[in-house]
Protein backbone atom coordinates (compact mmCIF):
# COMPACT_ATOMS: atom_id res chain seq x y z
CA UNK A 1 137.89 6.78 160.99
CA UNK A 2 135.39 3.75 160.75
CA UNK A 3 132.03 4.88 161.25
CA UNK A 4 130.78 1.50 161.44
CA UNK A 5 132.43 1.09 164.64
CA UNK A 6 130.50 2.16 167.95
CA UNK A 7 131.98 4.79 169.75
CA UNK A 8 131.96 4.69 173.62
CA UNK A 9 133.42 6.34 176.29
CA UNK A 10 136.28 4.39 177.66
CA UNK A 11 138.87 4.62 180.35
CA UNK A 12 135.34 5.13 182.54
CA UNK A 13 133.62 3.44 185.39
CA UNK A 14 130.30 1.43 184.62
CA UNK A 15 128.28 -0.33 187.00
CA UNK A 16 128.68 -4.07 186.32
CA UNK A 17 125.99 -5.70 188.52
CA UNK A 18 124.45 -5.29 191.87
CA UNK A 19 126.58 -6.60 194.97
CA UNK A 20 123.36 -9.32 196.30
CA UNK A 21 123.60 -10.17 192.40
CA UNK A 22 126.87 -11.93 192.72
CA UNK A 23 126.98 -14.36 195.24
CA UNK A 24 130.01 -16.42 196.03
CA UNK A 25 131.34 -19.00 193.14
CA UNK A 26 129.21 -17.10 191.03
CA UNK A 27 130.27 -16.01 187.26
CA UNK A 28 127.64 -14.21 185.33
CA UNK A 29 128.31 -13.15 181.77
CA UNK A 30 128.04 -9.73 180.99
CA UNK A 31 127.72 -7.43 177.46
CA UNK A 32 129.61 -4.30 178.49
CA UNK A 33 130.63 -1.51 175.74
CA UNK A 34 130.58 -4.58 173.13
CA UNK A 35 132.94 -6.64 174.84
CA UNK A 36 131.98 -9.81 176.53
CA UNK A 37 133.14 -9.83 180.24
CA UNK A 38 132.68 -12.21 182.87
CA UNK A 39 131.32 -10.65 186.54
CA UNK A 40 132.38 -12.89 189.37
CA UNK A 41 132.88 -13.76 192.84
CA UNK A 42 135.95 -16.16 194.31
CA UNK A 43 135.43 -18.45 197.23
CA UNK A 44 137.28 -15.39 199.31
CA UNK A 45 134.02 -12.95 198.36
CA UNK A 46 135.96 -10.92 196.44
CA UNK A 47 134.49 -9.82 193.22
CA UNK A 48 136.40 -9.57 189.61
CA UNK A 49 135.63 -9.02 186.25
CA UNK A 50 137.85 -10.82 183.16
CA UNK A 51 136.90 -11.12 179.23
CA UNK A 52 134.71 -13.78 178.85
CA UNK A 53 136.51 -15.45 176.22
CA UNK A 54 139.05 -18.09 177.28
CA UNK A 55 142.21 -17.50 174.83
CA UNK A 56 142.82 -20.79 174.28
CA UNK A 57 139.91 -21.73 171.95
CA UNK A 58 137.65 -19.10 172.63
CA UNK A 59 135.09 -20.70 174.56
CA UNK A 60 133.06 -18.65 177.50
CA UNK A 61 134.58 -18.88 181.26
CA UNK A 62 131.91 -17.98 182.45
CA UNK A 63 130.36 -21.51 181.54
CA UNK A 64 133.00 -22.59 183.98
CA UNK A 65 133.36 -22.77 187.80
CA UNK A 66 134.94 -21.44 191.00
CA UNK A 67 137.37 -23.71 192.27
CA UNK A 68 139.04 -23.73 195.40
CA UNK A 69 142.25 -22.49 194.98
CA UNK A 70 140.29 -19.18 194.12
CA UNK A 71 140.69 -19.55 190.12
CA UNK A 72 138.39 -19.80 187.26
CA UNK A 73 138.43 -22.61 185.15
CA UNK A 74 137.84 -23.24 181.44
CA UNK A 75 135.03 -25.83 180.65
CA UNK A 76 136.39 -27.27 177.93
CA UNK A 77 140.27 -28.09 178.71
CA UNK A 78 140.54 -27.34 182.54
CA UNK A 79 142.63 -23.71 181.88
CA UNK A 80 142.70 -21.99 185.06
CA UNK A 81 142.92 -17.90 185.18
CA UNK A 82 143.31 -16.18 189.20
CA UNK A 83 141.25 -12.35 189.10
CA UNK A 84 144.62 -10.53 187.40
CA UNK A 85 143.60 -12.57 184.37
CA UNK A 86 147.34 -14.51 184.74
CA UNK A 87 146.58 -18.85 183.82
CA UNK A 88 147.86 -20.63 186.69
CA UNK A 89 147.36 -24.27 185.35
CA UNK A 90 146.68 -26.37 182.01
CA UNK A 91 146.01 -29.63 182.77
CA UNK A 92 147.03 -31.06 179.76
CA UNK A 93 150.55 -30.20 180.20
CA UNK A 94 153.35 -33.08 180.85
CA UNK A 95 156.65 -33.04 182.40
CA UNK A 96 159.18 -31.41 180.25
CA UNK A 97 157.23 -29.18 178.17
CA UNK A 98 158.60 -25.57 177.88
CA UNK A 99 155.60 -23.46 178.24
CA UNK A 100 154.99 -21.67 181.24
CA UNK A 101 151.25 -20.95 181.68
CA UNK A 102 151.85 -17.52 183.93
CA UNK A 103 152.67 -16.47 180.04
CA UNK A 104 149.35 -16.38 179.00
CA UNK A 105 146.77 -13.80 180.38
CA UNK A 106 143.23 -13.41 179.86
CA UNK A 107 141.94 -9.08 180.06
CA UNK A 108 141.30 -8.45 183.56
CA UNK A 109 139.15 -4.83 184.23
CA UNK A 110 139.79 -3.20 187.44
CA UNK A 111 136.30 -3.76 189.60
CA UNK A 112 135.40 -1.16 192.91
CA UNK A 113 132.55 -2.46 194.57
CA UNK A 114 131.01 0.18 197.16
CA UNK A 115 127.20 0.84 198.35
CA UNK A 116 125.95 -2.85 197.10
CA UNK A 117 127.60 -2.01 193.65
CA UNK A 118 130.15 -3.54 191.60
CA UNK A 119 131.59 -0.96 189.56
CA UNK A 120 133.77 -2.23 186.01
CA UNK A 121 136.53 0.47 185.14
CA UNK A 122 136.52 0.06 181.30
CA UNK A 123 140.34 1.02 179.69
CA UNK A 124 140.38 2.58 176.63
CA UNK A 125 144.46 0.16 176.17
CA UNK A 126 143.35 -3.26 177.21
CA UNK A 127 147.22 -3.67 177.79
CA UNK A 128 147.26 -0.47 180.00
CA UNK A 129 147.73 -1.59 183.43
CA UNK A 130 147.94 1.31 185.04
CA UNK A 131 145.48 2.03 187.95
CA UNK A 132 142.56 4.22 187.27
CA UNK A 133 143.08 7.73 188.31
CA UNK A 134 139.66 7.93 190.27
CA UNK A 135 137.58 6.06 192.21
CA UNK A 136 133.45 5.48 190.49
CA UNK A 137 130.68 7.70 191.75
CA UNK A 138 130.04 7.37 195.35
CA UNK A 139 126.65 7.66 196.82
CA UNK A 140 126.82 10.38 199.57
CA UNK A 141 125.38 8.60 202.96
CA UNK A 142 127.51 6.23 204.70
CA UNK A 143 126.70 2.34 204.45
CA UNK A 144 124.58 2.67 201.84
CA UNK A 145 122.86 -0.33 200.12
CA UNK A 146 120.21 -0.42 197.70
CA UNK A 147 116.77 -0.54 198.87
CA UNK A 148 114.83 -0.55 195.62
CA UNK A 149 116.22 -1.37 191.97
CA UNK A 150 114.51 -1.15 188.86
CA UNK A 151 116.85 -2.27 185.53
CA UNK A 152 115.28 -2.13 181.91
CA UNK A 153 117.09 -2.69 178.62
CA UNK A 154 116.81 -0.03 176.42
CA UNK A 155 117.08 -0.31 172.49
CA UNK A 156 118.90 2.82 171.19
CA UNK A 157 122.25 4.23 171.70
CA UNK A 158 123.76 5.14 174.46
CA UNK A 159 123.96 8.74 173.56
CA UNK A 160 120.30 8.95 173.40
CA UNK A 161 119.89 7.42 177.05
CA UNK A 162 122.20 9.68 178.59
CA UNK A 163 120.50 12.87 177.31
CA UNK A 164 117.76 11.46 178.78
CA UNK A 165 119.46 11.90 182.33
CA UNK A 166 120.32 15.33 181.51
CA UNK A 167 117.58 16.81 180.06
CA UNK A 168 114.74 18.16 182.52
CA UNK A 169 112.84 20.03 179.70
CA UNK A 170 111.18 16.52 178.37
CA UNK A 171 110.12 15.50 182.27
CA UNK A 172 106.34 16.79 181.63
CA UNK A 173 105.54 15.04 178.61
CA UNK A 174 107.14 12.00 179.27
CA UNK A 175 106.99 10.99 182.47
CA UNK A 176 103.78 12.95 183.12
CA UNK A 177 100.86 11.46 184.88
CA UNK A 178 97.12 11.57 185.52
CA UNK A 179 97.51 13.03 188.91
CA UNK A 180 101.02 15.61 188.06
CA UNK A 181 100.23 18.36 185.66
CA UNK A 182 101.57 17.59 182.24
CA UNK A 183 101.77 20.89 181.24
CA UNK A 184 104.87 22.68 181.89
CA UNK A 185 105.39 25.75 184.17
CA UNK A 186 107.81 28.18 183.61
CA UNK A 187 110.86 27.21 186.96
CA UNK A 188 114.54 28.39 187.11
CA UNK A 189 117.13 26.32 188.21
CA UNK A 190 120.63 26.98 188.58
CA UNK A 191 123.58 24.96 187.86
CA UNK A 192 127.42 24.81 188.58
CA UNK A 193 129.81 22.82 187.03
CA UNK A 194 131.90 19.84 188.36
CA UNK A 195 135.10 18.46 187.25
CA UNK A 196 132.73 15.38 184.88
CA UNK A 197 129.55 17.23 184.88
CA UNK A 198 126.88 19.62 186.18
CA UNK A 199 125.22 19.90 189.55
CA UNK A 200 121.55 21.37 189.28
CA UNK A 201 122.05 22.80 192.92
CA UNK A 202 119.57 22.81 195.64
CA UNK A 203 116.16 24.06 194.89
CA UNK A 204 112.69 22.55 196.22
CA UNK A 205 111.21 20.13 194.18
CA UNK A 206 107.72 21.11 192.36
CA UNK A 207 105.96 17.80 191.91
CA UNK A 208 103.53 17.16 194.64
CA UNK A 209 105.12 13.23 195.38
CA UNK A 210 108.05 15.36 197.29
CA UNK A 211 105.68 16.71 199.54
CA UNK A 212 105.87 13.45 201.79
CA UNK A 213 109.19 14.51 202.92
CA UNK A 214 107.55 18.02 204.61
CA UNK A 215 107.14 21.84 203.56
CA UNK A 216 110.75 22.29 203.76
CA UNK A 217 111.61 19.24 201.09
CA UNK A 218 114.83 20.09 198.89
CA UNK A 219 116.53 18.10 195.80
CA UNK A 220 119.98 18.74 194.51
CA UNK A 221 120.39 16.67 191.14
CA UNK A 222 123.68 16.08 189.93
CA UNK A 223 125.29 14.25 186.07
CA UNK A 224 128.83 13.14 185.69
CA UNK A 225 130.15 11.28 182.84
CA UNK A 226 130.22 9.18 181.24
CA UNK A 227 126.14 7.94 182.45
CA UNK A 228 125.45 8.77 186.17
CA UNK A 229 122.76 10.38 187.95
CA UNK A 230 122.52 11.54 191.41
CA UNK A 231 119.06 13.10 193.22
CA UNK A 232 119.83 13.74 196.71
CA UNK A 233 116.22 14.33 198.09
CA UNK A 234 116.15 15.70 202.03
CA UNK A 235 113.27 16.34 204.17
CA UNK A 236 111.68 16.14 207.65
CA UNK A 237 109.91 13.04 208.27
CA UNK A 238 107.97 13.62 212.20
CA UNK A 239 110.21 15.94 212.94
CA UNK A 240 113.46 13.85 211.74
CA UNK A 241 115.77 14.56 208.91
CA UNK A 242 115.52 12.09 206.14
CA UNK A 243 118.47 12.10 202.79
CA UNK A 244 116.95 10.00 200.09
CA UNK A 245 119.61 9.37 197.01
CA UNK A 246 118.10 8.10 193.85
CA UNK A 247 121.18 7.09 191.34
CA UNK A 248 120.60 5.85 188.06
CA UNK A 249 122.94 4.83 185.44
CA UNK A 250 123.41 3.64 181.90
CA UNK A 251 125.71 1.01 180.51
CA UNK A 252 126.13 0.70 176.96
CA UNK A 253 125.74 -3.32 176.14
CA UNK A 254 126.50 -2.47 172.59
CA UNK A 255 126.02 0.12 169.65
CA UNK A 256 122.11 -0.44 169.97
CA UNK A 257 121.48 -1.32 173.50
C-alpha cells in the first residue's frame, strides 16, 4: 500500500458549505478529501456538487456560469453538464457528427442540504452510483438554521482534528481562560455507544458560562464519524425551556489541511 497517499474516510457525509453561502447561479470551488469539487446552485435553487475539472481539457467549471436551461457551462469551449454530471451540449459540434454528448459525464457527489447546510456524500467508487445508505447528521430541533458560524483552516491532518472533538481530557489546558479554572478537577462522565460513535450522555455542565441557562442547565455531547460533533445544551431561560445545539465539524481539504 502507498503510504504517500492520504488516507480518508470515504463513502461519508462532509459538510460542503453553508446554505446562505450559495446563493442562486452561484459555483464556488471547493478542496474536499483532495479532490477538487465544484459547490453550486441552479436557477431552480437547488444545490449540487460535480468535480471541478471539466473532462474535456481540464479546465475549472466552476470559472463558468449558470445558464438558464439549469446547466453548467465550461468557460473555455461552451460544454454544458445538468447536476447528474451527464453533458447536455458542445457547441462546437456540426450536423452529422457521431458523438453523442449524454456519453460523456463529469463525477457528480450526492448533496443533502438540511438546517442551512449543504452536506457532500463523498464515495469511496466514483463510478458507484448507488444511493447512500444514510442520510448526514441531523441537528435535533426542527427548522433549524445557523445563528452563529465560526470556520478556521487548520494545518495538520485530519486525524489530529478529529481527536480534538473527542478528547475532553485536553479542554483545561487548551481552551482554558483567565476567568475558568485551568486546572483540572477530577468529573465522571458516562458514555454509550451509537451505531458511528459515542454519546457522552446527559450530565450538567461544570464551567460557569452554562450557568446562564439556570441551576438546572444540562449538556449531552455526542461524536459520530467520520468528523461531527453535537452539544445539545438545555436550560430554563425566565422560566422557559431553551435547547441550544452547538455542531462542529471537520473536512479534510487535503493530507495537511
Amino acid at each position: 500500500e502507498d503510504s504517500s497517499v492520504p488516507l480518508f474516510l470515504r463513502d461519508s457525509w462532509y459538510l460542503g458549505a453553508h446554505s446562505a453561502n450559495i446563493r442562486k447561479r452561484t459555483l464556488k470551488r471547493e478542496l474536499m478529501l483532495g479532490e477538487p469539487v465544484l459547490i453550486g446552485r441552479m436557477r431552480t435553487g437547488q444545490a449540487f456538487a460535480l468535480r471541478d475539472i471539466c473532462p474535456h481539457r481540464g479546465v475549472p467549471l466552476s470559472a463558468g456560469r449558470v445558464l438558464a436551461e439549469n446547466t453548467v457551462e465550461c468557460p473555455y469551449h461552451g460544454w454544458q453538464f445538468n447536476k447528474e454530471g451527464v453533458c447536455t451540449h458542445i457547441p462546437s459540434l456540426v450536423d452529422g457528427q457521431a458523438l453523442d454528448p449524454s456519453n460523456i459525464r463529469v463525477r457528480s457527489y450526492p448533496v443533502c442540504e438540511q438546517d442551512g447546510l449543504i452536506w457532500v456524500y463523498v464515495a469511496a467508487n466514483p463510478r458507484d452510483g448507488t444511493a447512500p445508505r444514510t442520510g448526514p447528521p441531523k441537528v435535533s430541533l426542527p427548522n433549524s438554521r445557523p445563528r452563529w458560524v465560526e470556520s478556521q483552516l487548520f494545518h495538520c491532518d485530519i486525524d489530529h482534528a478529529v481527536i480534538g472533538l473527542m478528547d475532553p481530557a485536553h479542554a483545561a489546558y487548551v481552551h482554558g481562560r483567565w476567568w475558568w479554572k485551568v486546572r483540572p478537577k477530577e468529573k465522571t462522565k458516562h458514555y454509550a455507544p451509537l451505531p458511528t460513535g459515542f454519546v457522552m450522555t446527559r450530565h450538567r455542565p461544570s464551567k460557569p458560562a452554562y450557568e446562564i441557562f439556570g441551576a438546572d442547565v444540562s449538556t449531552e455531547i455526542t461524536f459520530e464519524l467520520p468528523s461531527t460533533r453535537f452539544e445539545n445544551i438545555r436550560g430554563r431561560v425566565f422560566g422557559r425551556q431553551v435547547d441550544v445545539i452547538g455542531l462542529t465539524t471537520c473536512t479534510p481539504r487535503d493530507a495537511e489541511t
